[in-house]
PDB file of N, CA and C in Angstrom:
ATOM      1  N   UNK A   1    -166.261 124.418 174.943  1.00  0.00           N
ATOM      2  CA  UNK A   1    -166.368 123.556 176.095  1.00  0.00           C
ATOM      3  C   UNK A   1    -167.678 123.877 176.815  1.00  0.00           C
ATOM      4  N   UNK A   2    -168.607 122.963 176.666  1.00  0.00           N
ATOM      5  CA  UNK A   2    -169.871 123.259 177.856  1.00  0.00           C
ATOM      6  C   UNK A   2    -169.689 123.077 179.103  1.00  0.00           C
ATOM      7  N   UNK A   3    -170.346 123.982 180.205  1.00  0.00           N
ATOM      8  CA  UNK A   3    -170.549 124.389 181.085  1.00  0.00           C
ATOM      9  C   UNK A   3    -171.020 122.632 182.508  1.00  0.00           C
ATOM     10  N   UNK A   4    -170.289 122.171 183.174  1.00  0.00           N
ATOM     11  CA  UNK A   4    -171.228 121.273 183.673  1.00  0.00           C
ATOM     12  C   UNK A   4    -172.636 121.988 184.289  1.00  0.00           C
ATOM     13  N   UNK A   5    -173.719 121.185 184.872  1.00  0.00           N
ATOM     14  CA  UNK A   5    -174.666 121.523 185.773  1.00  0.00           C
ATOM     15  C   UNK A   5    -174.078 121.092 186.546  1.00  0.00           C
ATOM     16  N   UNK A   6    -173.780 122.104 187.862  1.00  0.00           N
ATOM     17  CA  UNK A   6    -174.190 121.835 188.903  1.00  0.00           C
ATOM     18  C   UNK A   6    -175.767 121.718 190.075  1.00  0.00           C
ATOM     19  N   UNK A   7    -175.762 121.369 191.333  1.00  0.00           N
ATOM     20  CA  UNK A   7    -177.021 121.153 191.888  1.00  0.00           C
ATOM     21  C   UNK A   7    -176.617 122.428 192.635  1.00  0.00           C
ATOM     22  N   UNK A   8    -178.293 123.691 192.251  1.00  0.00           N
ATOM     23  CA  UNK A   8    -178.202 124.807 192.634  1.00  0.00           C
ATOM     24  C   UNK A   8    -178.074 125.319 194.151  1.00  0.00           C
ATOM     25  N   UNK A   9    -178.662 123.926 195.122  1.00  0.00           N
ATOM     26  CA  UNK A   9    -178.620 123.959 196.345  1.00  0.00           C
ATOM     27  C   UNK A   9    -177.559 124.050 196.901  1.00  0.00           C
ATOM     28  N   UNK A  10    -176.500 123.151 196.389  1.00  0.00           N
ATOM     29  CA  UNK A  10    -175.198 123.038 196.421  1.00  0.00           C
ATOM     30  C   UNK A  10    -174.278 124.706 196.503  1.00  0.00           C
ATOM     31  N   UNK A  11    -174.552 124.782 195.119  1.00  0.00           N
ATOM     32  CA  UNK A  11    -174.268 126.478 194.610  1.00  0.00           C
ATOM     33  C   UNK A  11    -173.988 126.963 196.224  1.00  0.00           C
ATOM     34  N   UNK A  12    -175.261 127.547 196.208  1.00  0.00           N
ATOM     35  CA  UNK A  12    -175.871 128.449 197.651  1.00  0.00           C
ATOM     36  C   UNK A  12    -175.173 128.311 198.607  1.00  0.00           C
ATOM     37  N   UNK A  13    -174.127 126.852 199.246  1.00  0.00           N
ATOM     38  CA  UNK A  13    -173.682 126.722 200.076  1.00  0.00           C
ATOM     39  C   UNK A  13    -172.713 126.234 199.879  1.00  0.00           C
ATOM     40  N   UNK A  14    -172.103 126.718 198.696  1.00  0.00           N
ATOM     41  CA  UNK A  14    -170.079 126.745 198.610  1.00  0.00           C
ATOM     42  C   UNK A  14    -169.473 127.779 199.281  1.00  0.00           C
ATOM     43  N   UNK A  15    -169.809 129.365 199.159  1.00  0.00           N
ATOM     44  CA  UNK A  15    -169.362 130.486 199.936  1.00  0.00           C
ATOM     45  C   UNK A  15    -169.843 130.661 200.875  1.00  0.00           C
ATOM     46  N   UNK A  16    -169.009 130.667 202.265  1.00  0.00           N
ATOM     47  CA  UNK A  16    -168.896 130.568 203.366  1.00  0.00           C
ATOM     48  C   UNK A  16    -168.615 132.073 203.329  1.00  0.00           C
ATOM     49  N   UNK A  17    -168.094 132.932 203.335  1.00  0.00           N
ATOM     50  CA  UNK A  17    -167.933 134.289 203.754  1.00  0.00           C
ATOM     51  C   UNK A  17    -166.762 134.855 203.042  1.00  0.00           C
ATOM     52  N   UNK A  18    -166.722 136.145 202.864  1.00  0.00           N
ATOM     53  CA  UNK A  18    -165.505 137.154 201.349  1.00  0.00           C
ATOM     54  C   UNK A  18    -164.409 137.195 202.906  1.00  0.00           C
ATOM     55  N   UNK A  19    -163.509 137.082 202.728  1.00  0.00           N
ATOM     56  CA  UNK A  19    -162.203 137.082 203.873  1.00  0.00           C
ATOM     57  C   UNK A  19    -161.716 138.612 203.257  1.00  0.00           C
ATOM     58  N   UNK A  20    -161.786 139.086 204.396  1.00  0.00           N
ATOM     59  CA  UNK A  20    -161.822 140.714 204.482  1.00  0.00           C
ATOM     60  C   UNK A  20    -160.051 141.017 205.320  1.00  0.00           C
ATOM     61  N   UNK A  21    -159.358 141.355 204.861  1.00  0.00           N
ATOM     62  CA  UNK A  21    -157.967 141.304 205.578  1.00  0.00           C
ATOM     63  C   UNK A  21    -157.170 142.764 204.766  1.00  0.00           C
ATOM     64  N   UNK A  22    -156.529 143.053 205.360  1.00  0.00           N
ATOM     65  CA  UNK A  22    -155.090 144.036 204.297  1.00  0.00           C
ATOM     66  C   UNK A  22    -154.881 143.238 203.125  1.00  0.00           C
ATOM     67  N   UNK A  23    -154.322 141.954 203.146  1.00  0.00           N
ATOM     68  CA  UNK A  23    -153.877 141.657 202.271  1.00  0.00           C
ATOM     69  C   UNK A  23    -154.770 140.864 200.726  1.00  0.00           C
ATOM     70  N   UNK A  24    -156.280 140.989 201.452  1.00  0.00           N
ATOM     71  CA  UNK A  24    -157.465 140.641 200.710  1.00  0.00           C
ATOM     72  C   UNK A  24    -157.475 142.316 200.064  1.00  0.00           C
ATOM     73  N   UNK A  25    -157.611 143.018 201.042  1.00  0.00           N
ATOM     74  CA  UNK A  25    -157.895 144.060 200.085  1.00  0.00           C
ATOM     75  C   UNK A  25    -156.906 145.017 199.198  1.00  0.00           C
ATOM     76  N   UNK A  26    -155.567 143.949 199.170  1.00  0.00           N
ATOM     77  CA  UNK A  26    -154.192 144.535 198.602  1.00  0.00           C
ATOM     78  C   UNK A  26    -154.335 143.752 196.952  1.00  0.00           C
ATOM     79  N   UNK A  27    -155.024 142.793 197.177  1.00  0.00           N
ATOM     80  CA  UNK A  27    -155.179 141.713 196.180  1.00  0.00           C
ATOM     81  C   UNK A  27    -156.392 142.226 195.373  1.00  0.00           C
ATOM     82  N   UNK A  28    -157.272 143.009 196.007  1.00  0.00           N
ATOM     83  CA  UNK A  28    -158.193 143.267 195.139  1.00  0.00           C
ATOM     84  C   UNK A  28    -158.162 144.088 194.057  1.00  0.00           C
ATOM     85  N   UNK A  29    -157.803 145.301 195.143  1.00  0.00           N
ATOM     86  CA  UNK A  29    -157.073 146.902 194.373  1.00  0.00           C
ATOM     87  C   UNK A  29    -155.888 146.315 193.425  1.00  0.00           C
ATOM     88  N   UNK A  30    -155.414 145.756 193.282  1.00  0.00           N
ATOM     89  CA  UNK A  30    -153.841 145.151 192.232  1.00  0.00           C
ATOM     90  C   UNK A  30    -154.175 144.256 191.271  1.00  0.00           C
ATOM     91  N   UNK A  31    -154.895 143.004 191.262  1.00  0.00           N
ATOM     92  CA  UNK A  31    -155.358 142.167 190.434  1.00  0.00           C
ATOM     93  C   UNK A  31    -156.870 141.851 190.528  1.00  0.00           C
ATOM     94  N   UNK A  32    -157.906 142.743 190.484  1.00  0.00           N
ATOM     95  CA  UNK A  32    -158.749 142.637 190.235  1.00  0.00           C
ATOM     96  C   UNK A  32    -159.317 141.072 190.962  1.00  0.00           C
ATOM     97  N   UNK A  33    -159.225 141.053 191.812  1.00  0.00           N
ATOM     98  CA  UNK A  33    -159.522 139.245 192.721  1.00  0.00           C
ATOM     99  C   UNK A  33    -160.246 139.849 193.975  1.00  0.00           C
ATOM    100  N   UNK A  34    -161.265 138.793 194.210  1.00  0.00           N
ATOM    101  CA  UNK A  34    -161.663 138.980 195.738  1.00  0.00           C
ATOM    102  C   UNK A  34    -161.390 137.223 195.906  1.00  0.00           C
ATOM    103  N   UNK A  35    -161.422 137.205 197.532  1.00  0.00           N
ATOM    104  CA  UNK A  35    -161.127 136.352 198.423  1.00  0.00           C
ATOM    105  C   UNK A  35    -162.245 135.546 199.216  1.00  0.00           C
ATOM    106  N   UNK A  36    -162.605 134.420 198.563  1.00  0.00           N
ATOM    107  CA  UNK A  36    -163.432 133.923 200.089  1.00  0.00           C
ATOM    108  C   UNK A  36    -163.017 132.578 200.736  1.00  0.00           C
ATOM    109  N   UNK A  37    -163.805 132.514 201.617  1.00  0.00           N
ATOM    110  CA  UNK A  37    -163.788 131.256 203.076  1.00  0.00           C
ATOM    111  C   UNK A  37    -164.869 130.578 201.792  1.00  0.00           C
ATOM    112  N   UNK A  38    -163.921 129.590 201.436  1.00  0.00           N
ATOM    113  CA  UNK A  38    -165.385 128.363 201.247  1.00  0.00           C
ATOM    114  C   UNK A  38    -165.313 127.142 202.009  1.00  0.00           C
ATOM    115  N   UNK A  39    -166.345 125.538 201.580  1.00  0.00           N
ATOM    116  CA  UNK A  39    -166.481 124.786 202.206  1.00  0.00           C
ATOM    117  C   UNK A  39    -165.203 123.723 201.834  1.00  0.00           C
ATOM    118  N   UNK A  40    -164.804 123.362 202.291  1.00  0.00           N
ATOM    119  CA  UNK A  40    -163.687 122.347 202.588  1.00  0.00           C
ATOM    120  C   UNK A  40    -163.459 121.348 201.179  1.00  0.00           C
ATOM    121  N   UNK A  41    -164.753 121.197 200.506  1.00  0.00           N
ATOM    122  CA  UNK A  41    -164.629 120.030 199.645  1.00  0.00           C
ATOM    123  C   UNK A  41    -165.028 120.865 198.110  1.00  0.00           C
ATOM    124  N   UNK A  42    -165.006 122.264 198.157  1.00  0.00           N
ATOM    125  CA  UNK A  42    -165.300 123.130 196.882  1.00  0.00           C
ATOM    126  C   UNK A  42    -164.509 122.599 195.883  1.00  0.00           C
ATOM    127  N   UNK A  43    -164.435 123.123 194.486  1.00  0.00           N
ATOM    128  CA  UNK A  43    -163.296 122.216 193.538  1.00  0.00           C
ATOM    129  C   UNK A  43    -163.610 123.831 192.831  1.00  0.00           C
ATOM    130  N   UNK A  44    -162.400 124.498 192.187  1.00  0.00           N
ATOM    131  CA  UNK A  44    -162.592 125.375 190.956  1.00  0.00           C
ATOM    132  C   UNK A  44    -163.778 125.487 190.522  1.00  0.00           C
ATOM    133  N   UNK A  45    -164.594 124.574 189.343  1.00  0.00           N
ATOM    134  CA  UNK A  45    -165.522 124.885 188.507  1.00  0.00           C
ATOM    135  C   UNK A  45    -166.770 125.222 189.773  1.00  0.00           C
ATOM    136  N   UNK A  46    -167.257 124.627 190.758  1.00  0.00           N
ATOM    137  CA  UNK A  46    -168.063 125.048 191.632  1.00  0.00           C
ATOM    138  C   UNK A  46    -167.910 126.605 192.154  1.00  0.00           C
ATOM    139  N   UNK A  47    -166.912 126.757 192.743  1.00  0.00           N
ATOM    140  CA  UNK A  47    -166.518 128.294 193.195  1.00  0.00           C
ATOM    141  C   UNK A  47    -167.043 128.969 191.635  1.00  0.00           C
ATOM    142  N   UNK A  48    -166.271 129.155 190.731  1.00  0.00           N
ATOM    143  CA  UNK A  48    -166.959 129.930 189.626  1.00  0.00           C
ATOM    144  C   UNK A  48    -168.577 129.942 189.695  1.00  0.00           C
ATOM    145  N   UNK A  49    -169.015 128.606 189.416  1.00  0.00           N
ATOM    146  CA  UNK A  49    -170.201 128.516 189.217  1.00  0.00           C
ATOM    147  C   UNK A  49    -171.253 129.154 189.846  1.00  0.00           C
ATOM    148  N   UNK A  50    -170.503 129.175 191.497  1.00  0.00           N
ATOM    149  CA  UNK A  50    -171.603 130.076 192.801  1.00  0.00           C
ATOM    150  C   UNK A  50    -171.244 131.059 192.784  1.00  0.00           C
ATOM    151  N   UNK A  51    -170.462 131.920 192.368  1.00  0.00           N
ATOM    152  CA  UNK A  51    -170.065 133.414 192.190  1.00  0.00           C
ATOM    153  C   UNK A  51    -170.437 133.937 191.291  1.00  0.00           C
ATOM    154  N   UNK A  52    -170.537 133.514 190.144  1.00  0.00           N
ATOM    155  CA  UNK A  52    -171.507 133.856 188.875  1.00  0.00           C
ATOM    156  C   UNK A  52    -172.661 133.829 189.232  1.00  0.00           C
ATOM    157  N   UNK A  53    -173.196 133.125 189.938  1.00  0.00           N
ATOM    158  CA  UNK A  53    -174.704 133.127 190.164  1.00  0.00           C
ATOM    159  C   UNK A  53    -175.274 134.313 190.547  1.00  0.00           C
ATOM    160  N   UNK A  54    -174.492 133.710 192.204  1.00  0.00           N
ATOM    161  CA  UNK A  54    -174.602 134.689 193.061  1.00  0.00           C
ATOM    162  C   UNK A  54    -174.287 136.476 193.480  1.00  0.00           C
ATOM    163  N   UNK A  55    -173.268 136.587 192.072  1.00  0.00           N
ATOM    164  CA  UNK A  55    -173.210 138.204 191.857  1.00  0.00           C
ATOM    165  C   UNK A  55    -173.216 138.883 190.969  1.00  0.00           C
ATOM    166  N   UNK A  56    -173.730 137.634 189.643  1.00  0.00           N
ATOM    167  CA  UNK A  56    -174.353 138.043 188.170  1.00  0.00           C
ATOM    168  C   UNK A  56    -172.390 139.186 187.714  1.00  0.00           C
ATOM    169  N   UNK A  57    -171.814 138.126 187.766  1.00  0.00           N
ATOM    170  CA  UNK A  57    -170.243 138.896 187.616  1.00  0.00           C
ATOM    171  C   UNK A  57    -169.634 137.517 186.553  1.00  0.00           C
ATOM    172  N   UNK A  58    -168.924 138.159 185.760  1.00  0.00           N
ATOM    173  CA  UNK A  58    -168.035 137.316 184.845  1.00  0.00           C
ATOM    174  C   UNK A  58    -167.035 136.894 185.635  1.00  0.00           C
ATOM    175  N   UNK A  59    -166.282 135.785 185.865  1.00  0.00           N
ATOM    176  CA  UNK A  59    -165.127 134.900 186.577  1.00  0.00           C
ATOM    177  C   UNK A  59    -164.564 134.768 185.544  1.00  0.00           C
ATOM    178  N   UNK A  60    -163.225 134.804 185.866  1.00  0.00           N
ATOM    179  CA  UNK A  60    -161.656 134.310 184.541  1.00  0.00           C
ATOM    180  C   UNK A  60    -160.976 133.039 185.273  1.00  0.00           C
ATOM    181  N   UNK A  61    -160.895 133.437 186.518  1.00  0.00           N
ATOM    182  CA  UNK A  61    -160.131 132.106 186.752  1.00  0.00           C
ATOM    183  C   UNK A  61    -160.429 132.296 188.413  1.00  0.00           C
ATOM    184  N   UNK A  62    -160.162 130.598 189.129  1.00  0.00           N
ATOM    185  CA  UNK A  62    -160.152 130.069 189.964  1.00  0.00           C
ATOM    186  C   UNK A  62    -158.871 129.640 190.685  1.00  0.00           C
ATOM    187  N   UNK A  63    -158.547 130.238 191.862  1.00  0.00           N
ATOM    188  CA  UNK A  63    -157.216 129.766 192.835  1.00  0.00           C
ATOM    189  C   UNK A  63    -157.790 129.281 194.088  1.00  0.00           C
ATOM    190  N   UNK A  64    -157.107 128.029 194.551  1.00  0.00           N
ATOM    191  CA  UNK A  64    -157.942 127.579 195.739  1.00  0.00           C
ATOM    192  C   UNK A  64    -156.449 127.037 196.648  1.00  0.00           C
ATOM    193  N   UNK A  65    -156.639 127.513 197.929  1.00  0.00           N
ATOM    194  CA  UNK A  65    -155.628 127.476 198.648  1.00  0.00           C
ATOM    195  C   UNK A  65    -155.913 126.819 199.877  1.00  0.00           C
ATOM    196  N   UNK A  66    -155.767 125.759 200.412  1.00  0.00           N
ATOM    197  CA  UNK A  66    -155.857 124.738 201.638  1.00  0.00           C
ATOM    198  C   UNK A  66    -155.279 125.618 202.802  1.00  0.00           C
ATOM    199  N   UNK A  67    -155.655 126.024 204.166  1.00  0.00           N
ATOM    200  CA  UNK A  67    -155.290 126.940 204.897  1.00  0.00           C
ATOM    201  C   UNK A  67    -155.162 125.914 205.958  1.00  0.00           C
ATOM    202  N   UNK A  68    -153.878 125.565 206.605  1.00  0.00           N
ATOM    203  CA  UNK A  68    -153.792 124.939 207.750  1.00  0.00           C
ATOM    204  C   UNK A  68    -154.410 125.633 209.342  1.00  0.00           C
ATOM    205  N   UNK A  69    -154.759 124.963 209.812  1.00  0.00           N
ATOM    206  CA  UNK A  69    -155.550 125.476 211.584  1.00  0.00           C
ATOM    207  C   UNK A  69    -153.779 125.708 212.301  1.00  0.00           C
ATOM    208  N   UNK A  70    -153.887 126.344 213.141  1.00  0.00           N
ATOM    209  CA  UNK A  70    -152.661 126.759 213.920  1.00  0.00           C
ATOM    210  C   UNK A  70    -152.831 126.194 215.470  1.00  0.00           C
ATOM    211  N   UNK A  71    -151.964 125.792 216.152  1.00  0.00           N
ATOM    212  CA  UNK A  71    -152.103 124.604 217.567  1.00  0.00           C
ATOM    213  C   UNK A  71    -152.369 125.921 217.998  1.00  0.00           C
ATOM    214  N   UNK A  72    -153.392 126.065 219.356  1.00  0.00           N
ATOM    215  CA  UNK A  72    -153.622 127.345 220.041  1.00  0.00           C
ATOM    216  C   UNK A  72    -153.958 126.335 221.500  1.00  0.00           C
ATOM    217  N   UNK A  73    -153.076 127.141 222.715  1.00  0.00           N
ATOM    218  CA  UNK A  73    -153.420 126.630 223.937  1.00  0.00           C
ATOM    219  C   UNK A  73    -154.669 127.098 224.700  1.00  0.00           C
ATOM    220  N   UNK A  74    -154.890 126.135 225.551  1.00  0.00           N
ATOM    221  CA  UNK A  74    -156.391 127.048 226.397  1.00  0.00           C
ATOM    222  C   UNK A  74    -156.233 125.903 227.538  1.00  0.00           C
ATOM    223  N   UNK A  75    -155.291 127.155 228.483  1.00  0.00           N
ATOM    224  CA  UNK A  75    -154.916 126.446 229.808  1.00  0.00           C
ATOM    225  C   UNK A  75    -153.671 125.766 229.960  1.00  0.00           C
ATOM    226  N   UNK A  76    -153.576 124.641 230.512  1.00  0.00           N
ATOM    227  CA  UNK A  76    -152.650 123.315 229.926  1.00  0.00           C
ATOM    228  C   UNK A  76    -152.904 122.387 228.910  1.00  0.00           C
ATOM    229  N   UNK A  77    -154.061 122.840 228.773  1.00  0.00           N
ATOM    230  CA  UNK A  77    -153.880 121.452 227.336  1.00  0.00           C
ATOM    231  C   UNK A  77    -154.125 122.199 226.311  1.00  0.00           C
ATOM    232  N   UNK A  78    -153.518 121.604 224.582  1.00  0.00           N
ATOM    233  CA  UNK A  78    -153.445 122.136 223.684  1.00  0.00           C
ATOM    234  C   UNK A  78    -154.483 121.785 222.621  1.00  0.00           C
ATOM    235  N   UNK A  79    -154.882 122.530 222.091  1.00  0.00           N
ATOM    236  CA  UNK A  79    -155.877 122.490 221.129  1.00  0.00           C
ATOM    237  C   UNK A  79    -155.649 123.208 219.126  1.00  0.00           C
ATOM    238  N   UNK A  80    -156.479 122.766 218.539  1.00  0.00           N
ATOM    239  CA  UNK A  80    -156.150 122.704 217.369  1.00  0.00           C
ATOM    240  C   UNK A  80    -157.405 123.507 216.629  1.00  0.00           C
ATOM    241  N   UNK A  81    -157.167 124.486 216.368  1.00  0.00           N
ATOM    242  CA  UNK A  81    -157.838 125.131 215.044  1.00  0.00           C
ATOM    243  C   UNK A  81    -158.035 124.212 213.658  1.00  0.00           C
ATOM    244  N   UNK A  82    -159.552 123.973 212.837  1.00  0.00           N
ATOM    245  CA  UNK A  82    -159.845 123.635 212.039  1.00  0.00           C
ATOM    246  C   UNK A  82    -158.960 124.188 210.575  1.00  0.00           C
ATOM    247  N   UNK A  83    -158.506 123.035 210.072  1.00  0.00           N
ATOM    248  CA  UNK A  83    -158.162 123.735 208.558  1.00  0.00           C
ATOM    249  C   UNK A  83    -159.728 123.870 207.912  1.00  0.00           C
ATOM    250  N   UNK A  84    -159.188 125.162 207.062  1.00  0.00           N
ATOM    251  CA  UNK A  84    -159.903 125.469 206.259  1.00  0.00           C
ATOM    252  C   UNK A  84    -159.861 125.801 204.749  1.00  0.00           C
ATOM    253  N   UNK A  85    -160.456 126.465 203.839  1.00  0.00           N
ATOM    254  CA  UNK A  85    -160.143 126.364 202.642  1.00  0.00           C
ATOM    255  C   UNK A  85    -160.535 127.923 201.939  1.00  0.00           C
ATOM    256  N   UNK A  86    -159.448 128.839 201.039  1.00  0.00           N
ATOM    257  CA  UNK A  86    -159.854 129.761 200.844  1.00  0.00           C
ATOM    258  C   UNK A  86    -160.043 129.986 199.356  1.00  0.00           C
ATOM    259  N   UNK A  87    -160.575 130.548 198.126  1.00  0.00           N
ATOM    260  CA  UNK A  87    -160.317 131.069 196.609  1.00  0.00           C
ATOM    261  C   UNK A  87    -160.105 132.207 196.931  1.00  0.00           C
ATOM    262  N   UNK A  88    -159.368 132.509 195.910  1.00  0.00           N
ATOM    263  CA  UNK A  88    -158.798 133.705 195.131  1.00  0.00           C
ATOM    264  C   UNK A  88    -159.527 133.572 193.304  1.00  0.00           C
ATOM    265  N   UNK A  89    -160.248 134.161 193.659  1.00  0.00           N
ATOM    266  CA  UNK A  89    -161.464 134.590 192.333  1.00  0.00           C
ATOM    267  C   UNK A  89    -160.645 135.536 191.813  1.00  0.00           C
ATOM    268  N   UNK A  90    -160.516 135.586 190.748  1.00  0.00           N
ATOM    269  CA  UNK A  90    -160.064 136.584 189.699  1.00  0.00           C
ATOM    270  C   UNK A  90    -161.720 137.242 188.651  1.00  0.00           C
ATOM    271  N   UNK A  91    -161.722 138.370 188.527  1.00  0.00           N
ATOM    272  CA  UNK A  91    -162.857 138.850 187.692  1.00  0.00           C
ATOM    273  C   UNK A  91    -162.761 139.339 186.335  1.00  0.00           C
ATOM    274  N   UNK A  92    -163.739 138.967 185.185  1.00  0.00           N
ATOM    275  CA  UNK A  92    -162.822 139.738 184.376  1.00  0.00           C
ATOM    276  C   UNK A  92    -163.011 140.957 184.436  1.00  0.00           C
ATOM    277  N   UNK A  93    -162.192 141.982 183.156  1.00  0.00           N
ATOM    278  CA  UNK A  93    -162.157 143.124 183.215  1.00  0.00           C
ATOM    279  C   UNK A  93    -163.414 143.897 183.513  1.00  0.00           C
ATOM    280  N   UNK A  94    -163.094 145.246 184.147  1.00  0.00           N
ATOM    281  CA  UNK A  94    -164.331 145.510 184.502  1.00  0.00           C
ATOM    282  C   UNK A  94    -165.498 145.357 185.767  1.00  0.00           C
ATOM    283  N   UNK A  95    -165.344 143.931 185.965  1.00  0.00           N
ATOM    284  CA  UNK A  95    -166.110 143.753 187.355  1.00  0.00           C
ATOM    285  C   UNK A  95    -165.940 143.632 188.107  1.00  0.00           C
ATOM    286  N   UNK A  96    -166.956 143.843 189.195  1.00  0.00           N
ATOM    287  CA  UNK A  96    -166.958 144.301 190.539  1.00  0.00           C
ATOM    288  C   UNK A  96    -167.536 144.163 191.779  1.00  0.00           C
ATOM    289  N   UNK A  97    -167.507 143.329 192.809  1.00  0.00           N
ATOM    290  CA  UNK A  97    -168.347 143.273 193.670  1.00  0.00           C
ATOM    291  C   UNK A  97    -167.791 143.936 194.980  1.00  0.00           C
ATOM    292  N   UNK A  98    -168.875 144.367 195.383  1.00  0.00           N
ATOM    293  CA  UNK A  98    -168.959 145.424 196.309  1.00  0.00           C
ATOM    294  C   UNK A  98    -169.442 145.022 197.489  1.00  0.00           C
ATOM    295  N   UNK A  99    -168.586 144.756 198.999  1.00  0.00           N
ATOM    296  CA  UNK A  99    -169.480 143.917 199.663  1.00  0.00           C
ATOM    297  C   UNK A  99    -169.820 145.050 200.762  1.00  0.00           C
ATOM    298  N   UNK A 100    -169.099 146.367 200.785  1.00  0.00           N
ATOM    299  CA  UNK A 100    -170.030 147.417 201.684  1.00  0.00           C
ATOM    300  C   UNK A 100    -171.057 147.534 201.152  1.00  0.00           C
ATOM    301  N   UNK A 101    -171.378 147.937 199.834  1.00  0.00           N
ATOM    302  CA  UNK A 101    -172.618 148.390 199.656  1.00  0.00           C
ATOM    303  C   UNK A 101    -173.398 147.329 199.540  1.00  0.00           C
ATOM    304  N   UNK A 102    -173.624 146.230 199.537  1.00  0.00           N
ATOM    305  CA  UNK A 102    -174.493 144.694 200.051  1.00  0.00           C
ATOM    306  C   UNK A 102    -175.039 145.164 201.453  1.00  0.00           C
ATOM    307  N   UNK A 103    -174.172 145.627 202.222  1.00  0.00           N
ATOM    308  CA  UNK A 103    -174.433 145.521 203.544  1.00  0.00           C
ATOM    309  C   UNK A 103    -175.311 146.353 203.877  1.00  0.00           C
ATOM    310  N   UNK A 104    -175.209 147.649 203.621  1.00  0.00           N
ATOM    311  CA  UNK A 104    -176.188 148.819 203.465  1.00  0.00           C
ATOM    312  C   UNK A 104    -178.001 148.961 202.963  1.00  0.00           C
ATOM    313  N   UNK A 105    -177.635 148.466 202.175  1.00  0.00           N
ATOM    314  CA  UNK A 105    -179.073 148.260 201.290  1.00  0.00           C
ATOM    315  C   UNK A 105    -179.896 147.371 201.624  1.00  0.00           C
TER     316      UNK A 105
END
């Protein structure tokens, strides 16, 4: 099966940020997966595509999970948190990304 092209600009601005939580980092240590915040309209083969790029790491598979916004008050009137959208990247064996030591260097 060949690979589509995607547009590399695109790439660059699917990952929104690695979601750093207990249960991100319960998921990592256990099934080899990290977690990120992407953009709303990402699809599977894109997420792979910008994570490979972007951390020269082999991908196995793609989970993408629709995250509802939660009603939050401010004052008397009620307001609404943005849904958002998260993956669950799986790596294959072996790899690893490291986002303390990114930060450091």
């Amino acid at each position: 099966m060949s690979t589509p092209k995607f547009n590399e600009e695109r790439l660059l601005n699917i990952l929104l940020a690695p979601q750093i939580s207990e249960k991100a980092t319960y998921v990592a240590e256990k099934n080899e997966q990290v977690i990120f915040r992407v953009v709303n309209d990402a699809t599977k083969l894109e997420v792979k595509a910008a994570v490979e790029k972007l951390f020269s790491v082999t991908v196995d598979s793609v989970n993408i999970s629709n995250v509802k916004g939660k009603q939050k008050r401010f004052g008397r009137s009620i307001g609404r948190r943005q849904d958002w959208k998260k993956a669950y990247v799986c790596l294959a064996a072996g790899q690893e990304i490291n986002f303390a030591a990114s930060e450091q260097g």
